[in-house]
C-alpha atoms as a PDB file:
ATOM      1  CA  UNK A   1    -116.203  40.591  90.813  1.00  0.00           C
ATOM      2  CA  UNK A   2    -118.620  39.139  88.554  1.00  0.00           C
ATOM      3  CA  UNK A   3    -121.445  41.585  89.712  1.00  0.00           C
ATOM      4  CA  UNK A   4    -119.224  44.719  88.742  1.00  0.00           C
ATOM      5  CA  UNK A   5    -118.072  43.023  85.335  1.00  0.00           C
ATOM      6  CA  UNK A   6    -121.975  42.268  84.838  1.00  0.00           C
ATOM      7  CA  UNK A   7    -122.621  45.455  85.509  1.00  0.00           C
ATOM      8  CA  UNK A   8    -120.208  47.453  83.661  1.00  0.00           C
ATOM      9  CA  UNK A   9    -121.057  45.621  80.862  1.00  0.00           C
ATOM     10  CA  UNK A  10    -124.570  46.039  80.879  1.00  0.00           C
ATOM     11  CA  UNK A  11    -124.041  50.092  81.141  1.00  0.00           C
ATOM     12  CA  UNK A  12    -121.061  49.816  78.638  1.00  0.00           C
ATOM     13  CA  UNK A  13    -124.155  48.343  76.536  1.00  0.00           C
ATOM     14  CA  UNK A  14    -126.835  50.737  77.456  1.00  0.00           C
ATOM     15  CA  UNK A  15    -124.165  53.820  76.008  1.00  0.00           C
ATOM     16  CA  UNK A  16    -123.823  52.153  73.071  1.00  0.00           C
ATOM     17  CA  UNK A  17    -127.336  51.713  72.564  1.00  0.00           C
ATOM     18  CA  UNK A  18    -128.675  55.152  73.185  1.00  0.00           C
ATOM     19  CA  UNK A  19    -126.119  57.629  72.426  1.00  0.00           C
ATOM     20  CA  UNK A  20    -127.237  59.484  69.965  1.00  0.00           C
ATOM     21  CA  UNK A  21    -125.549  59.276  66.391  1.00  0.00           C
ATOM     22  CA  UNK A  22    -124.829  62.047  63.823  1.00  0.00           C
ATOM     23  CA  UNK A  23    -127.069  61.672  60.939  1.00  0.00           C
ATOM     24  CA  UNK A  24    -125.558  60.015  57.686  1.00  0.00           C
ATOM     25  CA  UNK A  25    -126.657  60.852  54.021  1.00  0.00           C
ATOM     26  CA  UNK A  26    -129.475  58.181  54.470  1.00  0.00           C
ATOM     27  CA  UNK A  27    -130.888  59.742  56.815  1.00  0.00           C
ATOM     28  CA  UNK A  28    -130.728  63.135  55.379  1.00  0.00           C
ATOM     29  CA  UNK A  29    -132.676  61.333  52.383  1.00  0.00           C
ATOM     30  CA  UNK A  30    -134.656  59.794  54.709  1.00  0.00           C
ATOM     31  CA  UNK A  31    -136.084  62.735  56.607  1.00  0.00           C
ATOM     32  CA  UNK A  32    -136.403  64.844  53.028  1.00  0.00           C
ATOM     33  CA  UNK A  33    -138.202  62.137  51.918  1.00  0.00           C
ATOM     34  CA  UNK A  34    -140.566  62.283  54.533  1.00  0.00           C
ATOM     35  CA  UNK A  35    -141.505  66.006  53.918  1.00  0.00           C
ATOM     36  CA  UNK A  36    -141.547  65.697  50.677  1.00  0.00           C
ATOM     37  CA  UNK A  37    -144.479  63.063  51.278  1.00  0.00           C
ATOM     38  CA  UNK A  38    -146.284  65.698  54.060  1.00  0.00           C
ATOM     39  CA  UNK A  39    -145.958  68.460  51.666  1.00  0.00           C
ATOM     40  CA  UNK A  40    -147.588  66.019  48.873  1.00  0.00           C
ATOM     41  CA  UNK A  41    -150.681  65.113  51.376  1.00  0.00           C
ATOM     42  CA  UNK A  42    -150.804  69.039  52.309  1.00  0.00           C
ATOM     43  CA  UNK A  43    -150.879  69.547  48.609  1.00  0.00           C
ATOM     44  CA  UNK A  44    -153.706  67.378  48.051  1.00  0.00           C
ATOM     45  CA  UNK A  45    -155.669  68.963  51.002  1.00  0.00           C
ATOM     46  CA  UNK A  46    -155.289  72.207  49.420  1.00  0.00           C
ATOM     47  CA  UNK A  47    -153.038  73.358  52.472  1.00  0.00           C
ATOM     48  CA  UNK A  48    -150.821  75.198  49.992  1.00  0.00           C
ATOM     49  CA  UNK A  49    -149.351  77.165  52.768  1.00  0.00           C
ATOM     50  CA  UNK A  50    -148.033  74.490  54.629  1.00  0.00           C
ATOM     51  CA  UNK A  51    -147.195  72.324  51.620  1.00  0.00           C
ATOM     52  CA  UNK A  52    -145.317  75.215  50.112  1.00  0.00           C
ATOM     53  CA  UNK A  53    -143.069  75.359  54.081  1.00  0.00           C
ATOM     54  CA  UNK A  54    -142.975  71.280  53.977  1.00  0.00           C
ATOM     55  CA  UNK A  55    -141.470  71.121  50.315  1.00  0.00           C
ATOM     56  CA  UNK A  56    -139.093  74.510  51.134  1.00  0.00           C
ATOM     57  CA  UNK A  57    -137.866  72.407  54.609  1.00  0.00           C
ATOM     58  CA  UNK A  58    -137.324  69.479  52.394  1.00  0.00           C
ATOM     59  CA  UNK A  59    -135.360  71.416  49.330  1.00  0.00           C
ATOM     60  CA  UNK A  60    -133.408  72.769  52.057  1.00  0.00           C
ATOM     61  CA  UNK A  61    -132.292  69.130  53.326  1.00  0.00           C
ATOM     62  CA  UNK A  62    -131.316  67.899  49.743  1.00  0.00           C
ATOM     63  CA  UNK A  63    -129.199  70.586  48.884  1.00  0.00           C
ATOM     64  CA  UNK A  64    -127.388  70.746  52.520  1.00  0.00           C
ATOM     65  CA  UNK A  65    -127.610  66.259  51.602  1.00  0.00           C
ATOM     66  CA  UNK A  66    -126.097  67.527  47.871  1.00  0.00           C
ATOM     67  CA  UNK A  67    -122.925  70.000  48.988  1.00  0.00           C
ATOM     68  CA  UNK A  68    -122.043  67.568  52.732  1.00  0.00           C
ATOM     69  CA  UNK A  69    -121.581  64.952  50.000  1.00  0.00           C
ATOM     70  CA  UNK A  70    -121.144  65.593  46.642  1.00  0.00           C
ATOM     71  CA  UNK A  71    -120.784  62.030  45.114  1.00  0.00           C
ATOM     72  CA  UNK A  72    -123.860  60.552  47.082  1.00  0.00           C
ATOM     73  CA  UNK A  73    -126.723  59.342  44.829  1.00  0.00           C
ATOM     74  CA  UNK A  74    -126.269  62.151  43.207  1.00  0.00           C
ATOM     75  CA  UNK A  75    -129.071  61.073  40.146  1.00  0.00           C
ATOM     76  CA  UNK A  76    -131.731  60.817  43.032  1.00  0.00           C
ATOM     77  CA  UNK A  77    -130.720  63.785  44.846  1.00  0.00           C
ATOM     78  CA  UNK A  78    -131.060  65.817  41.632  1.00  0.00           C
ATOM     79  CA  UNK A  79    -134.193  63.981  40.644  1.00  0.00           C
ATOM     80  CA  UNK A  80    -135.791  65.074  44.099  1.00  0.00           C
ATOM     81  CA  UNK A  81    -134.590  68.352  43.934  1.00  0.00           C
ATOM     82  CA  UNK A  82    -136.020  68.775  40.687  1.00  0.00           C
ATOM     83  CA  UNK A  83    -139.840  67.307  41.752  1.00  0.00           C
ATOM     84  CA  UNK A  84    -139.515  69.803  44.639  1.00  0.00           C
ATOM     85  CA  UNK A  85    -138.618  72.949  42.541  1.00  0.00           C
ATOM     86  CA  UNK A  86    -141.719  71.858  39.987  1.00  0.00           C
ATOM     87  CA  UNK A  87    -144.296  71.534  42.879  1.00  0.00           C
ATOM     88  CA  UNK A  88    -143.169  74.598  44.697  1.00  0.00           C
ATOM     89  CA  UNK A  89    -143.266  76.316  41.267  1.00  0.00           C
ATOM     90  CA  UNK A  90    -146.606  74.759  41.047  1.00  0.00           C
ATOM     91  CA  UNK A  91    -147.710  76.500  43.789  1.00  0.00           C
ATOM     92  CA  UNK A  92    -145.881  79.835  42.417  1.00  0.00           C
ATOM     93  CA  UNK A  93    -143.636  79.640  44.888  1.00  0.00           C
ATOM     94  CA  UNK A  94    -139.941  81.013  44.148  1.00  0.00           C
ATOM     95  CA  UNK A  95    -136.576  78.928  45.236  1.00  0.00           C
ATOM     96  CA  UNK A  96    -133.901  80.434  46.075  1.00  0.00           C
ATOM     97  CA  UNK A  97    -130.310  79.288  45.472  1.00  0.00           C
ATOM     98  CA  UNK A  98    -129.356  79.586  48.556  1.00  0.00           C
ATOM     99  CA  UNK A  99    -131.166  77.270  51.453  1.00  0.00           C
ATOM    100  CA  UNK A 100    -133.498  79.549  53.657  1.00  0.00           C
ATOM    101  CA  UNK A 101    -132.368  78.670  57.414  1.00  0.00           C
ATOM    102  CA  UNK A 102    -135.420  77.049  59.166  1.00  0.00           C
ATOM    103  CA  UNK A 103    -137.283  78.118  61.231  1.00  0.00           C
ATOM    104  CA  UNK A 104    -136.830  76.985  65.049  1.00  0.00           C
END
């Protein structure tokens, strides 16, 4: 009885552990965040092309981060969304209001 309780535990456990979880707002930031440091290095390798896809992917994930949850951080949401707009600008790249669906 102890061997099943052992073991039920330990898979009970191992569920727990590596089910997957639904992204929260902080990692929405997170993961924006990210590309909007990969479009910045593209940027500076004069990869414009790429940049210009890394910082659309990343506008894309603040404004999905901005309307799933409207009072979160809203000051730094707005403030990344704004460096975003000015670099793809930069690059004369339009934004569009609405987010363009990625790619797969």
């Amino acid at each position: 009885m102890k061997r099943f309780s052992f073991l039920a535990s330990l898979l009970l456990a191992a569920c727990v552990v590596l089910s997957p979880r639904a992204a929260g707002p902080d990692d929405q930031f997170i993961q924006a965040y990210i590309q909007i440091t990969q479009a910045d290095n593209l940027a500076k390798s004069a990869q414009n092309s790429s940049a210009a896809e890394k910082y659309q992917d990343a506008l894309n994930t603040l404004k999905a981060l901005k309307s799933g949850n409207p009072g979160w951080k809203t000051g730094v949401i707005d403030f990344r969304i704004d460096y975003v707009t000015k670099k793809l600008k930069a690059l004369n790249i339009s934004t569009p209001d609405t987010p363009i669906a990625p790619k797969p």
